[in-house]
C-alpha atoms as a PDB file:
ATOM      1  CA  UNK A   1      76.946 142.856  55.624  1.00  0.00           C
ATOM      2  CA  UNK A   2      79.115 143.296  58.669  1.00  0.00           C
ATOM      3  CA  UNK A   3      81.758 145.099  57.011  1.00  0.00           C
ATOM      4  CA  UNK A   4      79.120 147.357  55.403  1.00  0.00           C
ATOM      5  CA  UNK A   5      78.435 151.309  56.608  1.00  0.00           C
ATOM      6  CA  UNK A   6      75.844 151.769  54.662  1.00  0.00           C
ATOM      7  CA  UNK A   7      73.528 149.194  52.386  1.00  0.00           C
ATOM      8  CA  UNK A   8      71.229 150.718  49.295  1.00  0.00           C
ATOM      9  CA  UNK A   9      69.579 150.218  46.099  1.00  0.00           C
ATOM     10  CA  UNK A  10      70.838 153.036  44.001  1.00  0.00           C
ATOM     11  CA  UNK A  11      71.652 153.768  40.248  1.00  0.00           C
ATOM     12  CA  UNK A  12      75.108 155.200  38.906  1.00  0.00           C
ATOM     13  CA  UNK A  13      74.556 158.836  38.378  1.00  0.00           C
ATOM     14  CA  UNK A  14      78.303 159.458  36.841  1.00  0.00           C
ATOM     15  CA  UNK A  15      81.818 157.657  36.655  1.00  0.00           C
ATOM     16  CA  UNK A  16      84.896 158.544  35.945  1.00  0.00           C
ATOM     17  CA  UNK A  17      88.224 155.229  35.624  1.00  0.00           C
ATOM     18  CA  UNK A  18      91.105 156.588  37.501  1.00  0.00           C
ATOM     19  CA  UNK A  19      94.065 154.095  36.661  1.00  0.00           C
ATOM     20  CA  UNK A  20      92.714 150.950  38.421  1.00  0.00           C
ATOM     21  CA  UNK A  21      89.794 152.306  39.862  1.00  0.00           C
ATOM     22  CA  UNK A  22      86.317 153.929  39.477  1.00  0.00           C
ATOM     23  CA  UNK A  23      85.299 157.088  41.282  1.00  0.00           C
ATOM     24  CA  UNK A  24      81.406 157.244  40.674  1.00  0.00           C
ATOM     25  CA  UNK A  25      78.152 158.978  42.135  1.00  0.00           C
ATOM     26  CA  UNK A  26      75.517 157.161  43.303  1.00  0.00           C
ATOM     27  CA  UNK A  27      71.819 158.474  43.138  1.00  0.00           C
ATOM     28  CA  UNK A  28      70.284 156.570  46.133  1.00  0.00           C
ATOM     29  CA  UNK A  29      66.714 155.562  45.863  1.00  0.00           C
ATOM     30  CA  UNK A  30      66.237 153.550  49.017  1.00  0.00           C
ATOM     31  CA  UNK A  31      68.219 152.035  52.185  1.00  0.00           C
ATOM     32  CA  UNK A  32      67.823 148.973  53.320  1.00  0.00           C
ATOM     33  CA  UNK A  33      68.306 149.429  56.717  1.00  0.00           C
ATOM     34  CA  UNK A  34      64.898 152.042  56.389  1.00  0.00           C
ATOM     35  CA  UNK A  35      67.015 154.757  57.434  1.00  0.00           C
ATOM     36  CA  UNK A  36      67.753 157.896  55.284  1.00  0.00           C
ATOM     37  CA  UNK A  37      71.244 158.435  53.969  1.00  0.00           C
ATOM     38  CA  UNK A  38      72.173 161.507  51.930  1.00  0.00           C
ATOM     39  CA  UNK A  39      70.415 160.998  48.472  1.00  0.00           C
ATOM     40  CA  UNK A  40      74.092 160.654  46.509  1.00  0.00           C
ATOM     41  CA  UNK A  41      76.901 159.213  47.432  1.00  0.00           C
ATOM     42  CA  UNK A  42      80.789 158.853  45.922  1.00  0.00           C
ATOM     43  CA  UNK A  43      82.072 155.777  45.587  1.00  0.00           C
ATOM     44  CA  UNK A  44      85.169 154.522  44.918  1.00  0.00           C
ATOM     45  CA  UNK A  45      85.522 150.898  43.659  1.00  0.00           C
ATOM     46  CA  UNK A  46      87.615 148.501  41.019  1.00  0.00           C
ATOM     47  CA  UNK A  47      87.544 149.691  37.635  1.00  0.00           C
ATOM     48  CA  UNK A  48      84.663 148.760  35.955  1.00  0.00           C
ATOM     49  CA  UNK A  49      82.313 147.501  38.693  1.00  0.00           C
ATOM     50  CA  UNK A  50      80.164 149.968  39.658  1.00  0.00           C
ATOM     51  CA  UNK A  51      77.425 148.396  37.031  1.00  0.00           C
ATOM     52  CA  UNK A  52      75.043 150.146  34.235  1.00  0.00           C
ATOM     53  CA  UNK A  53      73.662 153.699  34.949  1.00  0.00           C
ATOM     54  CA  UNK A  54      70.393 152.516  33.366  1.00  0.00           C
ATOM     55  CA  UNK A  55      69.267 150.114  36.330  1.00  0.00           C
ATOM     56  CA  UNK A  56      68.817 150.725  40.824  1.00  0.00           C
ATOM     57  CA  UNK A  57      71.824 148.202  41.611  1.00  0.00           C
ATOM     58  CA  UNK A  58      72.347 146.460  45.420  1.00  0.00           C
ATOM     59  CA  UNK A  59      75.234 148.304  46.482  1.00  0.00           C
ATOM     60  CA  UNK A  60      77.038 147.267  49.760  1.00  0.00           C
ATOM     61  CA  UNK A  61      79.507 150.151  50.561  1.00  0.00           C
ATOM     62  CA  UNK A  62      81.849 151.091  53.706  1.00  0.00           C
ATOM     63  CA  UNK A  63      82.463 154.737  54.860  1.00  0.00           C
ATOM     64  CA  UNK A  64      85.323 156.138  53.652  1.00  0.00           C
ATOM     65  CA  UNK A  65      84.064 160.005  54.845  1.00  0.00           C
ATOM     66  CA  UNK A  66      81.110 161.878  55.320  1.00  0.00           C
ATOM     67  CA  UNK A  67      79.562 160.933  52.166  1.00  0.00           C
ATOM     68  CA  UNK A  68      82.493 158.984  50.445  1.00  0.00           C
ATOM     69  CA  UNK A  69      82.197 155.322  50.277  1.00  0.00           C
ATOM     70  CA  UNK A  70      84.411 152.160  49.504  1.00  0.00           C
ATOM     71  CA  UNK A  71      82.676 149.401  47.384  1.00  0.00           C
ATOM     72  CA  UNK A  72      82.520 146.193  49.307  1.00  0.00           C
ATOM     73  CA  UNK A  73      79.734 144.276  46.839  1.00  0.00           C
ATOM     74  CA  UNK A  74      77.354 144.729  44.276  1.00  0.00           C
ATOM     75  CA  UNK A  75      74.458 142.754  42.987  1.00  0.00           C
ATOM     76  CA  UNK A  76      73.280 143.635  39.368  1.00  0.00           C
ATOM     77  CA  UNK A  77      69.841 144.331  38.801  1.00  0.00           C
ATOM     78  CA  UNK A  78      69.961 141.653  35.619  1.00  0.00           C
ATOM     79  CA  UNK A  79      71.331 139.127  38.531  1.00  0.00           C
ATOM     80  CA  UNK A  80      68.348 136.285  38.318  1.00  0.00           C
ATOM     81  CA  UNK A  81      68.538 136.231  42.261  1.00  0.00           C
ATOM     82  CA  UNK A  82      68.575 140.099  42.768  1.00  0.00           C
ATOM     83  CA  UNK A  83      65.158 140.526  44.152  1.00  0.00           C
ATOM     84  CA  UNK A  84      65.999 137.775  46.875  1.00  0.00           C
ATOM     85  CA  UNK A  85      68.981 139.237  47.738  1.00  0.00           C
ATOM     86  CA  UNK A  86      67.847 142.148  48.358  1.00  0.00           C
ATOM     87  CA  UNK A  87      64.878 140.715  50.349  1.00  0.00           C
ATOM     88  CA  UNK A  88      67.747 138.513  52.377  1.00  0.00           C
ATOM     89  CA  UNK A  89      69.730 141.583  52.853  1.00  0.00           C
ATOM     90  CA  UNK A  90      67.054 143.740  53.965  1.00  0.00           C
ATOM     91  CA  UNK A  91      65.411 141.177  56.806  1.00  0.00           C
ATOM     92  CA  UNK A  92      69.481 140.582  57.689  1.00  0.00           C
ATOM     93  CA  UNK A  93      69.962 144.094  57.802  1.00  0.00           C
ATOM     94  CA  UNK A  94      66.699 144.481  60.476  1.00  0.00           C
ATOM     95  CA  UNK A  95      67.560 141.444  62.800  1.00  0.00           C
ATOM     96  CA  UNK A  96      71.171 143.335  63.050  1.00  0.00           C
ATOM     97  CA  UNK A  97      69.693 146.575  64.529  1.00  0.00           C
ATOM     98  CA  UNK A  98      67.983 144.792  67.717  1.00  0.00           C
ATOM     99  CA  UNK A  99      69.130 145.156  70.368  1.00  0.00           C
ATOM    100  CA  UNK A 100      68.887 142.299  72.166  1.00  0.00           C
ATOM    101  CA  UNK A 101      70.926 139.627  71.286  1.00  0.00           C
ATOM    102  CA  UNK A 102      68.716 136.749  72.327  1.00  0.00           C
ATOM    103  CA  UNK A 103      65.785 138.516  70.331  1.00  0.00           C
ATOM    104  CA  UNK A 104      68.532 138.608  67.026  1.00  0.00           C
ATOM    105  CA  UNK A 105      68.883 135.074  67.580  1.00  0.00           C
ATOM    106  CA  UNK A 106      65.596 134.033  67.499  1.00  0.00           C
ATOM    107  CA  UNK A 107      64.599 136.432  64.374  1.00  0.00           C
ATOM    108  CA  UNK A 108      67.688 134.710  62.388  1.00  0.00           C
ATOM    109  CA  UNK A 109      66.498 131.464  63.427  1.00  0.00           C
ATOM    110  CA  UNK A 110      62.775 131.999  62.047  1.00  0.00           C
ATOM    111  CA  UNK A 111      64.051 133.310  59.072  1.00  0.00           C
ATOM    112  CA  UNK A 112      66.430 130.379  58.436  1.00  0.00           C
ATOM    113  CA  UNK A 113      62.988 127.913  58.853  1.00  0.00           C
ATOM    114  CA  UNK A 114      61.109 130.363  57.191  1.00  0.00           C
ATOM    115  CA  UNK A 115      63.541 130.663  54.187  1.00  0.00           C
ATOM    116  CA  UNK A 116      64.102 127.110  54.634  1.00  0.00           C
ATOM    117  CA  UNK A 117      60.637 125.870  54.099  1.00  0.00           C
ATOM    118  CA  UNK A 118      60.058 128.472  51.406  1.00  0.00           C
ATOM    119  CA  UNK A 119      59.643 128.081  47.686  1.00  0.00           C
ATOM    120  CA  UNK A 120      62.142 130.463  46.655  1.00  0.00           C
ATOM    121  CA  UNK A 121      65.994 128.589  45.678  1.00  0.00           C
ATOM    122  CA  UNK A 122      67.830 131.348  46.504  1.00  0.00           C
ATOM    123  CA  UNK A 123      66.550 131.724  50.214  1.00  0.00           C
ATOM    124  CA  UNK A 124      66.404 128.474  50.572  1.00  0.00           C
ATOM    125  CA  UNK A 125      69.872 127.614  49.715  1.00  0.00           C
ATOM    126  CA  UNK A 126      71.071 130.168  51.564  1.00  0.00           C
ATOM    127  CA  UNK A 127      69.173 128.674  54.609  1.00  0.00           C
ATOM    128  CA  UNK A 128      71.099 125.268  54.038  1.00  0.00           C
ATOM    129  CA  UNK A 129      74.368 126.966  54.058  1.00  0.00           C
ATOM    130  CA  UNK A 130      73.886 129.333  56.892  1.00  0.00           C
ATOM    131  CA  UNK A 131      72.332 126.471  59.240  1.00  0.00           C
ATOM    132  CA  UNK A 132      75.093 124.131  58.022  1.00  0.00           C
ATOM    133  CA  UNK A 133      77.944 126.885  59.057  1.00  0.00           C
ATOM    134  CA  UNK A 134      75.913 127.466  62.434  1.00  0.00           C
ATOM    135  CA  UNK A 135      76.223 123.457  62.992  1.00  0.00           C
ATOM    136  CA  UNK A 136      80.088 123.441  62.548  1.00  0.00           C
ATOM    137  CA  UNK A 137      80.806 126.258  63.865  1.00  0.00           C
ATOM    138  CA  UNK A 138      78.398 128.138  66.057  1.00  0.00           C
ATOM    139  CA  UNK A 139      75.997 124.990  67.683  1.00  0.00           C
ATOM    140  CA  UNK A 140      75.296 126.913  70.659  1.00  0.00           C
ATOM    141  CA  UNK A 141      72.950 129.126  67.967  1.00  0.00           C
ATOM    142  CA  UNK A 142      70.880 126.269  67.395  1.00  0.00           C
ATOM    143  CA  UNK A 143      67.713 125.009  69.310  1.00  0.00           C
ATOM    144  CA  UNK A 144      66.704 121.469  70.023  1.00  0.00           C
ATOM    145  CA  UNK A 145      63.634 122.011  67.712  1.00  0.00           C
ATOM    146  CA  UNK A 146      65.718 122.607  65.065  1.00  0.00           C
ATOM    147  CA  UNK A 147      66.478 118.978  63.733  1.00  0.00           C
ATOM    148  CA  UNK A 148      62.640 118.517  63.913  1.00  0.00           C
ATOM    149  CA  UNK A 149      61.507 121.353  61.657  1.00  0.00           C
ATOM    150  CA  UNK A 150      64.402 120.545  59.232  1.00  0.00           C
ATOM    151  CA  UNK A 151      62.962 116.852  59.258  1.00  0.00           C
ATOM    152  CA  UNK A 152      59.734 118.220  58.854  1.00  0.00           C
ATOM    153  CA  UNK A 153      60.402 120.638  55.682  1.00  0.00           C
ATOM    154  CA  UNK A 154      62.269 117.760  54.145  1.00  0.00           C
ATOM    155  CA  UNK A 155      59.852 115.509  54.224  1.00  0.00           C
ATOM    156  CA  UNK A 156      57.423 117.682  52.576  1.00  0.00           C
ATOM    157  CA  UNK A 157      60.361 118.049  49.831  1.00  0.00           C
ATOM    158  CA  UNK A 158      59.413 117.062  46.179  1.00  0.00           C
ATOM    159  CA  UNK A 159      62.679 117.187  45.201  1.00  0.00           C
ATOM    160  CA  UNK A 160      64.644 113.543  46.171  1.00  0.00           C
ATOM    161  CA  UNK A 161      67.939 115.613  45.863  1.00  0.00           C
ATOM    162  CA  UNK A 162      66.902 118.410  48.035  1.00  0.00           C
ATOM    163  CA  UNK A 163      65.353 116.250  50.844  1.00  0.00           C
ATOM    164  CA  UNK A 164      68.468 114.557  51.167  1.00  0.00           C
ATOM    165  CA  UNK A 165      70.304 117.351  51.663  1.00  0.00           C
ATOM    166  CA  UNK A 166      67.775 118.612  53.891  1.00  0.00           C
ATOM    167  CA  UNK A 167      68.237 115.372  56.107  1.00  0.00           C
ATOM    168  CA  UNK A 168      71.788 115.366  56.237  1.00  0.00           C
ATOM    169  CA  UNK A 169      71.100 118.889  57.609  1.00  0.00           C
ATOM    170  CA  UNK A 170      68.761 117.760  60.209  1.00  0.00           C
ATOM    171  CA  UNK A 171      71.363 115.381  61.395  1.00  0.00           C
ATOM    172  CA  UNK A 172      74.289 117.925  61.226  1.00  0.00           C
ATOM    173  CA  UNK A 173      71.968 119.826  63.268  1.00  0.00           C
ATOM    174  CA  UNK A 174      71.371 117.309  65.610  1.00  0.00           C
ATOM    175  CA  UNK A 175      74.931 116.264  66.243  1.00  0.00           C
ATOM    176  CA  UNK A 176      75.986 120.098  66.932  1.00  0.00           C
ATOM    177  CA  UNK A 177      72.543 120.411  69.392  1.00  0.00           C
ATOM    178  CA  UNK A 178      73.543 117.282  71.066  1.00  0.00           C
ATOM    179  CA  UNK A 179      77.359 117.732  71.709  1.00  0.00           C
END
């Protein structure tokens, strides 16, 4: 997301292959920052990956002109995760434009817990990863409450595999909040 311009959910109005690459319109039917971009867009991306014209794809694209666009990503609408990536992109997307960078810190934190304690495998392995990459390499983003609501969410874990990861977590966690 921070090399993106411009984030949407929009379906393939045209393409044309142009040796290696794709040159394609985009009909945009929503932005997921809630702001209002122009309702088509070009594109220009790898041969063959703008996706099916007959479904709104996740496109994540970065300006190229006024209303020309490089592909960075895509996430297919027949992805089995697409409707919580585009929830995880959309929340990411709104903790970005604060200002305040304490106040963007504590929104990504809740999310991560929130995500975290959720039922929903996607957002919840994505919380594991991000709060494991915070421990390693960003600790000073982490709170000394954090160990304890990991603790807490794995403990309420069904799943004997998931709780252990969720303790080795809270004790990555702990190690980066106490060094």
């Amino acid at each position: 997301l921070s090399r993106c311009d411009l984030v949407v959910l929009a379906k393939v109005e045209g393409a044309a292959e142009v040796g290696a690459a794709t040159v394609g319109r985009l009909k945009v039917e929503r932005a997921l920052d809630g702001g209002s971009p122009a309702p088509k867009v070009s594109v220009l991306a790898p041969r063959g990956s703008l996706g099916e014209p007959d479904a709104s794809h996740l496109y994540f694209l970065d300006r190229k002109g006024e209303e020309r666009y490089g592909l960075v990503g895509r996430v297919a609408a027949t992805d089995p995760d697409f409707a919580s990536k585009v929830l995880l992109a959309q929340e990411t997307l709104r903790i970005a434009a604060l200002r305040l960078p304490a106040e963007r810190l504590a929104r990504a934190r809740e999310m991560l817990h929130r995500h975290l304690a959720g039922e929903d495998p996607y957002l919840r392995s994505n919380a594991i990863l991000e709060l494991e990459r915070w421990a390693k390499r960003f600790p000073r983003r982490l709170g000394k409450e954090d160990p304890g609501r990991i603790r807490e969410v794995a403990g309420a874990a069904r799943d004997p595999i998931q709780r252990r990861r969720l303790e080795s977590l809270a004790r990555a966690v702990e190690g980066a909040v106490g060094s």
